[in-house]
Protein backbone atom coordinates (compact mmCIF):
# COMPACT_ATOMS: atom_id res chain seq x y z
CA UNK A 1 -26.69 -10.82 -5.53
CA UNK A 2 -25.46 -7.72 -7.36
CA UNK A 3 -27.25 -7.91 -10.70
CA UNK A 4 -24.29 -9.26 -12.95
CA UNK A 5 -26.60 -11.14 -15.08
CA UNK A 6 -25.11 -10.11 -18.78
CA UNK A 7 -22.00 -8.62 -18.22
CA UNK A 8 -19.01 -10.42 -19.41
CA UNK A 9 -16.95 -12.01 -16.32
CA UNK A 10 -12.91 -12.30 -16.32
CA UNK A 11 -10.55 -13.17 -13.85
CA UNK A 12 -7.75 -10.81 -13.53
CA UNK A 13 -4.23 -13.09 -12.76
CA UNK A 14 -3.70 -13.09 -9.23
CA UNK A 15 0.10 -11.94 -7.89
CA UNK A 16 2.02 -13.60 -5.37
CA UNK A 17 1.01 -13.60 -2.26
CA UNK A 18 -2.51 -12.26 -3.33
CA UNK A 19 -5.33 -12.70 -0.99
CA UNK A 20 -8.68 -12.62 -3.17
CA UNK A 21 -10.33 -13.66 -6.56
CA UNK A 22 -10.68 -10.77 -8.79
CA UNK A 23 -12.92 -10.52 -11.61
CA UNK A 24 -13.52 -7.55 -14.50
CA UNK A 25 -17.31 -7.31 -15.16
CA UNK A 26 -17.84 -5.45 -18.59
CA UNK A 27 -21.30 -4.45 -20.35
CA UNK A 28 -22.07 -2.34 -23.27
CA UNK A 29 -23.58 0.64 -22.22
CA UNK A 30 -23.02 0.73 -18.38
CA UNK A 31 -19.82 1.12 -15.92
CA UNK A 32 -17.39 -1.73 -15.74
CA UNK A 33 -17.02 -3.28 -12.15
CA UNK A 34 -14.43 -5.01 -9.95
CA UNK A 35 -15.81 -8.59 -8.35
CA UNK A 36 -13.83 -9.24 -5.58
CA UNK A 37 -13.91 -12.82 -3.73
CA UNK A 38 -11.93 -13.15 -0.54
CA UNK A 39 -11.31 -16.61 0.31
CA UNK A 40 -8.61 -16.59 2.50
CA UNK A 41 -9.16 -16.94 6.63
CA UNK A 42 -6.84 -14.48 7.58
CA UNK A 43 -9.40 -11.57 8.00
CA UNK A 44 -13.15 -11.07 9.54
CA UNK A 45 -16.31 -9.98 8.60
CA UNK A 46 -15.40 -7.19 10.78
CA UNK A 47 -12.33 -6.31 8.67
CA UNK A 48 -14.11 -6.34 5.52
CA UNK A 49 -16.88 -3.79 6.87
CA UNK A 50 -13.93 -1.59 8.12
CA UNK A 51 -12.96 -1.21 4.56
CA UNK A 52 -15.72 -1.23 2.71
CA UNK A 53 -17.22 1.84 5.05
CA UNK A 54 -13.67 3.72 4.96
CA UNK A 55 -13.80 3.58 1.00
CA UNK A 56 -17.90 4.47 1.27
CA UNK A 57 -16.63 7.24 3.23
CA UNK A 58 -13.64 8.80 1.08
CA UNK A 59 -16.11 8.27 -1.66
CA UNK A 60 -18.94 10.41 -0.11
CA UNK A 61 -16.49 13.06 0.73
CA UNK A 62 -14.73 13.77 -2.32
CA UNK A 63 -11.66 11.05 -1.73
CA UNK A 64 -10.68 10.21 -5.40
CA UNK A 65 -11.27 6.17 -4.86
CA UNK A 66 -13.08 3.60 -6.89
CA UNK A 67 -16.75 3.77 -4.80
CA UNK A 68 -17.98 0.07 -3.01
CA UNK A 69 -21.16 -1.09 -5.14
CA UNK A 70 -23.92 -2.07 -2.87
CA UNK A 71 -25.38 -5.63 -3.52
CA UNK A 72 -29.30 -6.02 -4.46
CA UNK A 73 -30.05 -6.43 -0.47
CA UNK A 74 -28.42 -3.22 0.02
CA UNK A 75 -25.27 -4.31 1.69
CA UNK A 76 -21.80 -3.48 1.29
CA UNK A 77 -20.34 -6.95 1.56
CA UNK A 78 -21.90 -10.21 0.68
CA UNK A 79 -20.97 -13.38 2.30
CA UNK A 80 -21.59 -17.20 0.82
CA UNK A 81 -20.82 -19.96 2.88
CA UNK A 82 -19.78 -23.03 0.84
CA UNK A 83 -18.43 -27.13 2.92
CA UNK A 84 -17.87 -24.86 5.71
CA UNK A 85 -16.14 -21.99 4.57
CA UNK A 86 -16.74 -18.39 4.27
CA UNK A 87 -16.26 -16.64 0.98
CA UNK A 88 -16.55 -12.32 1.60
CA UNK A 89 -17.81 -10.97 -1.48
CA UNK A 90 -17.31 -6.92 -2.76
CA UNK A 91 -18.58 -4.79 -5.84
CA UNK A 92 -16.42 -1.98 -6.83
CA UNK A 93 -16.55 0.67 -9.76
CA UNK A 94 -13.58 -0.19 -11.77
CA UNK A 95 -11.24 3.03 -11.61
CA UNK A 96 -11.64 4.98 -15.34
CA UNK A 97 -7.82 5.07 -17.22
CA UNK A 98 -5.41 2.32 -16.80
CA UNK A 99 -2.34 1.50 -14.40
CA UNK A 100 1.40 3.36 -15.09
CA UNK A 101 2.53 -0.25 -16.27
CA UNK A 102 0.10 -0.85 -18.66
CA UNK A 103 1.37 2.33 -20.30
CA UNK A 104 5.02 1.09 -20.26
CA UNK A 105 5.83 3.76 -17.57
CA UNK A 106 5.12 6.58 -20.07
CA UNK A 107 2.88 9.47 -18.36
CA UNK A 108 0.05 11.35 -20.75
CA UNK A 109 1.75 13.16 -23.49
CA UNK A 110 1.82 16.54 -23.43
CA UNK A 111 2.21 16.67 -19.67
CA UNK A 112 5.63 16.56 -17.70
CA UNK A 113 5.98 14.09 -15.55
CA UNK A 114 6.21 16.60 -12.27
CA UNK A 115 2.46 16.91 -12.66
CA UNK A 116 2.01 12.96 -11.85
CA UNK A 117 4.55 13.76 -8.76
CA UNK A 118 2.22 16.60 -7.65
CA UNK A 119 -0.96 14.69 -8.31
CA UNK A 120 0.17 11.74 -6.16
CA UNK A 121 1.21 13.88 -3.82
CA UNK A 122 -2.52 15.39 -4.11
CA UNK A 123 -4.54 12.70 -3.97
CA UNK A 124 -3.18 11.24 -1.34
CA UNK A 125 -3.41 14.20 0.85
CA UNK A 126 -7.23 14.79 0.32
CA UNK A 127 -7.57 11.21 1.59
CA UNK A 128 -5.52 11.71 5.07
CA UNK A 129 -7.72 15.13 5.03
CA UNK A 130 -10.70 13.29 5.12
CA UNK A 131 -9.94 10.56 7.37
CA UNK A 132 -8.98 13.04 10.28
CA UNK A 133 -12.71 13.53 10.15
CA UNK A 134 -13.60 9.57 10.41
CA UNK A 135 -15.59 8.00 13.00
CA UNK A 136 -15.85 4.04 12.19
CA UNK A 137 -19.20 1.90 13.21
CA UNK A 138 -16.73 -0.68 12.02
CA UNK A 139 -13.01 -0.20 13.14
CA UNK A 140 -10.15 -1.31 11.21
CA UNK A 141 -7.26 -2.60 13.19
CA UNK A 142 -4.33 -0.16 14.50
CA UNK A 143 -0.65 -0.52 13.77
CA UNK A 144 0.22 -2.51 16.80
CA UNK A 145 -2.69 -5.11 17.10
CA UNK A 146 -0.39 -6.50 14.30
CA UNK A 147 3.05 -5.09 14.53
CA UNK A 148 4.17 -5.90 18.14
CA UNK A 149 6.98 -7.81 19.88
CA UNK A 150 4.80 -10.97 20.35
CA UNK A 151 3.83 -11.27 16.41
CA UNK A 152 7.73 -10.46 15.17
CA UNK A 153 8.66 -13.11 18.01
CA UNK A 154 6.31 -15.82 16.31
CA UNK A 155 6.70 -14.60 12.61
CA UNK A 156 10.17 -14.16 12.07
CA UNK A 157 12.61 -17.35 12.08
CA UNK A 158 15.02 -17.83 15.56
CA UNK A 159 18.34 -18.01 12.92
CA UNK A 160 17.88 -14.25 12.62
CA UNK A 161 18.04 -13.06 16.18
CA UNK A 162 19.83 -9.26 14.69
CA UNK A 163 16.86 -8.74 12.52
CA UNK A 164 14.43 -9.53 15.65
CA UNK A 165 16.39 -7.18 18.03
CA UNK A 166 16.44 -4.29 15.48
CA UNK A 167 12.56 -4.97 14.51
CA UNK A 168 11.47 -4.74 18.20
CA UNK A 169 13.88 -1.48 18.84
CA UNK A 170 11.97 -0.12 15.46
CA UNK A 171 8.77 -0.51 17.41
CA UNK A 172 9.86 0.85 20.93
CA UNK A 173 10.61 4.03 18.81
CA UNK A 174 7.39 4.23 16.95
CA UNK A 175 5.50 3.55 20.32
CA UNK A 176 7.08 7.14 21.60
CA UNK A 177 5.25 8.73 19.05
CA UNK A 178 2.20 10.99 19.16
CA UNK A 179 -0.78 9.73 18.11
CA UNK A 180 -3.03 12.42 17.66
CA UNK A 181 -5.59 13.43 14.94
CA UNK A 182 -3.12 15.50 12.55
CA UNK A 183 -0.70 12.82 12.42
CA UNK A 184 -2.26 9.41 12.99
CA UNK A 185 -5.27 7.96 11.54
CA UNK A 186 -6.80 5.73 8.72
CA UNK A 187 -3.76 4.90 5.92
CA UNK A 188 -4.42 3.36 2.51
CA UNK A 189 -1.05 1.32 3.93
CA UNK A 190 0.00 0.28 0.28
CA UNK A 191 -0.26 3.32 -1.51
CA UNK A 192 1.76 2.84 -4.96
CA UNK A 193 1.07 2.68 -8.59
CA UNK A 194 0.13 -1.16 -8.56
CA UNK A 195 -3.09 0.63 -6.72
CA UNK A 196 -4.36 3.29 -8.58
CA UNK A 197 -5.37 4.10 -12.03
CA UNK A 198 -4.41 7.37 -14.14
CA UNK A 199 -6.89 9.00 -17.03
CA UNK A 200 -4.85 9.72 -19.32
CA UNK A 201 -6.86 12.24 -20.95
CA UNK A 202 -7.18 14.44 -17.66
CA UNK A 203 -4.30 13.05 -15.09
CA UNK A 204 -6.44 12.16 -12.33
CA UNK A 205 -5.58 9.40 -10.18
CA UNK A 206 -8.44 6.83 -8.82
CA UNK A 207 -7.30 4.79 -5.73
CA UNK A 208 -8.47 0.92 -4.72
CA UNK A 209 -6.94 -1.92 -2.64
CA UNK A 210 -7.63 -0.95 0.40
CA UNK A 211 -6.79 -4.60 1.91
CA UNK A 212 -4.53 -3.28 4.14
CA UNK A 213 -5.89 0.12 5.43
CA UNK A 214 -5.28 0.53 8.70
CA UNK A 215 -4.71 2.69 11.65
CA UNK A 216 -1.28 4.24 11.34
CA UNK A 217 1.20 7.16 10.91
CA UNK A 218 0.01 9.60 7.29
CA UNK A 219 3.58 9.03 7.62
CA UNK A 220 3.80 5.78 6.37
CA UNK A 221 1.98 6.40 3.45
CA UNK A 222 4.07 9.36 2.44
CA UNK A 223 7.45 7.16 2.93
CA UNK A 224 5.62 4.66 0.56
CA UNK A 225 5.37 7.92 -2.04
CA UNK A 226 9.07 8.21 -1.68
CA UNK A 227 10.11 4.36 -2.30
CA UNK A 228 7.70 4.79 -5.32
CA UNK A 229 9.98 7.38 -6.58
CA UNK A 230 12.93 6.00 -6.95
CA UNK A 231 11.97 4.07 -9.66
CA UNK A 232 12.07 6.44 -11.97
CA UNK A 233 16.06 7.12 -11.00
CA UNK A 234 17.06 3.50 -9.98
CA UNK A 235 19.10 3.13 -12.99
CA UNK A 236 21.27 5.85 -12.76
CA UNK A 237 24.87 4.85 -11.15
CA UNK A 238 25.92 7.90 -9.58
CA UNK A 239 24.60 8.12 -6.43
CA UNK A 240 24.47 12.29 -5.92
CA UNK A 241 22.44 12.32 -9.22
CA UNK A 242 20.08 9.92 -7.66
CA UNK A 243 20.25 11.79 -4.44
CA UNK A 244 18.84 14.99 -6.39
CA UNK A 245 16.35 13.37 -8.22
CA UNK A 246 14.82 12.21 -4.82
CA UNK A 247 14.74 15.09 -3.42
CA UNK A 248 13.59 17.31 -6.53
CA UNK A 249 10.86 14.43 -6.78
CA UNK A 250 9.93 14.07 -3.10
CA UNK A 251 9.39 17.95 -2.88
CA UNK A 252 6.62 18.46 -5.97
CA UNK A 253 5.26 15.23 -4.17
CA UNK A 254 4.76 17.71 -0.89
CA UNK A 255 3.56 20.45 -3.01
CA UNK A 256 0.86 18.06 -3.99
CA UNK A 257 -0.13 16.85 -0.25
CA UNK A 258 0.34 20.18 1.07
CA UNK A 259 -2.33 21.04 -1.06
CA UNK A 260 -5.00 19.17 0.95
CA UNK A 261 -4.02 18.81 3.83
CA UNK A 262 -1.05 20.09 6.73
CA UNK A 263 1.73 18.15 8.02
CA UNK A 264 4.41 19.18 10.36
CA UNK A 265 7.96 19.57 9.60
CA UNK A 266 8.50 17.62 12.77
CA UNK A 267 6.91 14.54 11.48
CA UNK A 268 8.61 15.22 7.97
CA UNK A 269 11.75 14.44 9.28
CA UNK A 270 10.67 11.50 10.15
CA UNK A 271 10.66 10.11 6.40
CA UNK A 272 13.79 8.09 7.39
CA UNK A 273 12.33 6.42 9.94
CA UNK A 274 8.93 5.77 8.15
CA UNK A 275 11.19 4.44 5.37
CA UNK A 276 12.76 1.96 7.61
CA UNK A 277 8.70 1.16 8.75
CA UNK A 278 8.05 0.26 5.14
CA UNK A 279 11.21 -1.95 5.27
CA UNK A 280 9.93 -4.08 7.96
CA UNK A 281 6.00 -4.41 6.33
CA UNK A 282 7.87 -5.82 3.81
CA UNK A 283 10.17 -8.63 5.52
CA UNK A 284 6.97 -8.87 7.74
CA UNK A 285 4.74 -9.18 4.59
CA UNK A 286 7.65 -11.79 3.14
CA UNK A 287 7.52 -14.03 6.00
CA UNK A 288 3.95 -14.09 5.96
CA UNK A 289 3.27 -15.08 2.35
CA UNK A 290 6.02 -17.64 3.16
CA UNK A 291 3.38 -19.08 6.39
CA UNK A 292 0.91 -18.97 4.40
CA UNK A 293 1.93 -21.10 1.91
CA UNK A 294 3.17 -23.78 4.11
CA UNK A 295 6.58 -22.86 3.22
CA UNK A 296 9.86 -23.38 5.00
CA UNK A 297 11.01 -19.76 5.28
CA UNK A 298 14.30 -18.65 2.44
CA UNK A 299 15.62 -15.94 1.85
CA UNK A 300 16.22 -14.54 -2.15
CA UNK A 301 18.45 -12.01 -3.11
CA UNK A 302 15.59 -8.99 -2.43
CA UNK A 303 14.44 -10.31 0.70
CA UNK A 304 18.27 -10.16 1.86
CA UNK A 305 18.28 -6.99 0.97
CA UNK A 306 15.87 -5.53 3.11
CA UNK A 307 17.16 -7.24 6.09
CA UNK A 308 20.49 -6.52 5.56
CA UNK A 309 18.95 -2.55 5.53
CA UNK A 310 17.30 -3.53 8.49
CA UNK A 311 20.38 -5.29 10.69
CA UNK A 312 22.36 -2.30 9.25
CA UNK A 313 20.70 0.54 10.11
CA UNK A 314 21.53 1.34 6.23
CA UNK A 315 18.89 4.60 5.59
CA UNK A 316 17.01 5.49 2.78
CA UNK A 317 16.47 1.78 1.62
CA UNK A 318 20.05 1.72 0.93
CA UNK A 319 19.27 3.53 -1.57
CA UNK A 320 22.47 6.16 -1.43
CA UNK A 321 24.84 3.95 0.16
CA UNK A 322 27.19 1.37 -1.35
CA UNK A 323 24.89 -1.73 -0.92
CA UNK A 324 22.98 -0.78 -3.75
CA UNK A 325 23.81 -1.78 -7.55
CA UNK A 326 22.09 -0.13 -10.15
CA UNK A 327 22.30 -3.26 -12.09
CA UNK A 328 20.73 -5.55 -9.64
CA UNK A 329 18.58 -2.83 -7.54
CA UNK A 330 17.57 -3.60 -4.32
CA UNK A 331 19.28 -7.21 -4.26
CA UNK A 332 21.87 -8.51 -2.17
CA UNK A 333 23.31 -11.82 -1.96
CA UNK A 334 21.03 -14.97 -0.69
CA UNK A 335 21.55 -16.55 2.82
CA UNK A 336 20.68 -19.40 4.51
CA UNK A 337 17.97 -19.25 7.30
């Protein structure tokens, strides 16, 4: 199907709540590749082409992403049917340089760590610059065919009728806001360093995972920069050091996006509220692994957290207010639901 025969086949170790088989294909001599198997019915052969084309796309115009291989037929996605069910198949160049975690969290020596800031920053502004010039043959979904009052209604447990109320007033505001070609368009939608690779001889980042693209806010991928940053700080007890880290941090990452492409200081002020956007994704996302699973739905210690943000109104992820313990970040006590 994509001329594999030879190269040596491992399966990466899925996460929770991960949706596909993934495979590293290495040969002497040639690039290594990503095998991805979907298996899962909770996306269609339409959503796969809507990825697959947006990465094609980014690729062919200078995005910094790891490029969709075509299969042997010529095709971008592959699909086996096996008793019935339909496995999606993808090829991907596997990203050159390695993951931030798989370097302990230390950046290239010989480099300060502001350049990574900037670079994410960078990166992630040439790809919102090219998708303001993207016409799909195959559409990926928009924000609201999945975030709307009729999913959060069905998704999120009746025992937490606060959360509901301040999830639906989330998305009344979000529907007041324009949609137009500088400010809304294709999102990576999980843009953090769990999804990109570094060379650490050069700095440049290489982006994949684009499971979740969608049509949405740039803004929501630049709030996900900023909740990426505060891991660098989270330690630190005093909340006005953290305060100035964020904002020292937050600004190179502008520099960086600025760079590429514009955005207006009227949707920059939005941060907070894109913050409070990633917030619900996540109890959203929660929930959903919790469905999917067949489980009954509970609530841990970080999961209470972000709905006690949420119910709240607590800004910034909590992350400046009293809530938040630097020795148990981002956790608040359990409850029952």
């Amino acid at each position: 199907m994509f001329g594999l025969e030879g190269y040596e086949i491992r399966q990466i170790p899925p996460h929770e709540g991960g949706r596909n088989v993934v495979y590293t294909c290495e040969k002497e001599g040639v690039d290594a590749k990503i095998l991805r198997i979907a298996f899962l019915p909770d996306r269609s052969r339409e959503d796969f082409l809507g990825e697959v084309e947006y990465i094609r796309y980014l690729f062919e115009h200078g995005g910094s992403v790891s490029d969709v291989v075509s299969s042997r037929k010529g095709n971008l996605l592959e699909e086996i049917i096996h008793n019935n069910h339909t496995f999606f198949i993808c090829l991907f160049e596997k990203a050159k340089g390695k993951m931030l975690v798989e370097n302990n969290y230390r950046y290239r020596e010989g480099a300060p760590i502001t350049e990574y800031y900037y670079n994410c920053g960078k990166v992630l502004g040439k790809l919102h610059q090219i998708s303001k010039g993207y016409m799909p043959v195959h559409r990926r979904y928009r924000f609201f065919d999945k975030y709307n009052a009729e999913y959060i209604e069905k998704l999120i447990p009746g025992s937490l009728p606060l959360l509901k109320d301040k999830l639906l007033d989330l998305l009344k505001t979000l529907e007041g806001l324009d949609r137009d070609r500088e400010s809304f368009g294709m999102n990576h939608f999980d843009y953090n360093d769990g999804n990109y690779s570094i060379d650490f001889d050069t700095g440049q980042i290489t982006v994949y995972d684009f499971d979740n693209s969608c049509y949405c806010w740039y803004m929501f991928d630049l709030a996900g920069l900023w909740i990426s940053g505060v891991g660098w700080i989270q330690f630190e007890p005093d909340a006005g050091k953290r305060k100035k880290f964020m904002d020292d941090y937050f600004e190179t990452v502008l520099t960086g996006y600025r760079s590429e492409t514009k955005i207006e200081d009227s949707m920059l002020d939005k941060v907070p509220l894109f913050i409070q956007v990633s917030v619900m994704e996540n109890i959203v996302d929660a929930f959903e692994v919790m469905q999917n699973n067949d489980e009954e739905p509970a609530c841990d210690e970080v999961l209470s957290y972000l709905i006690k943000c949420m119910e709240d109104d607590i800004p910034y992820k909590g992350f400046f207010h009293e809530i938040y313990s630097c020795e148990e970040p981002f956790e608040y006590e359990e409850r029952n639901i």
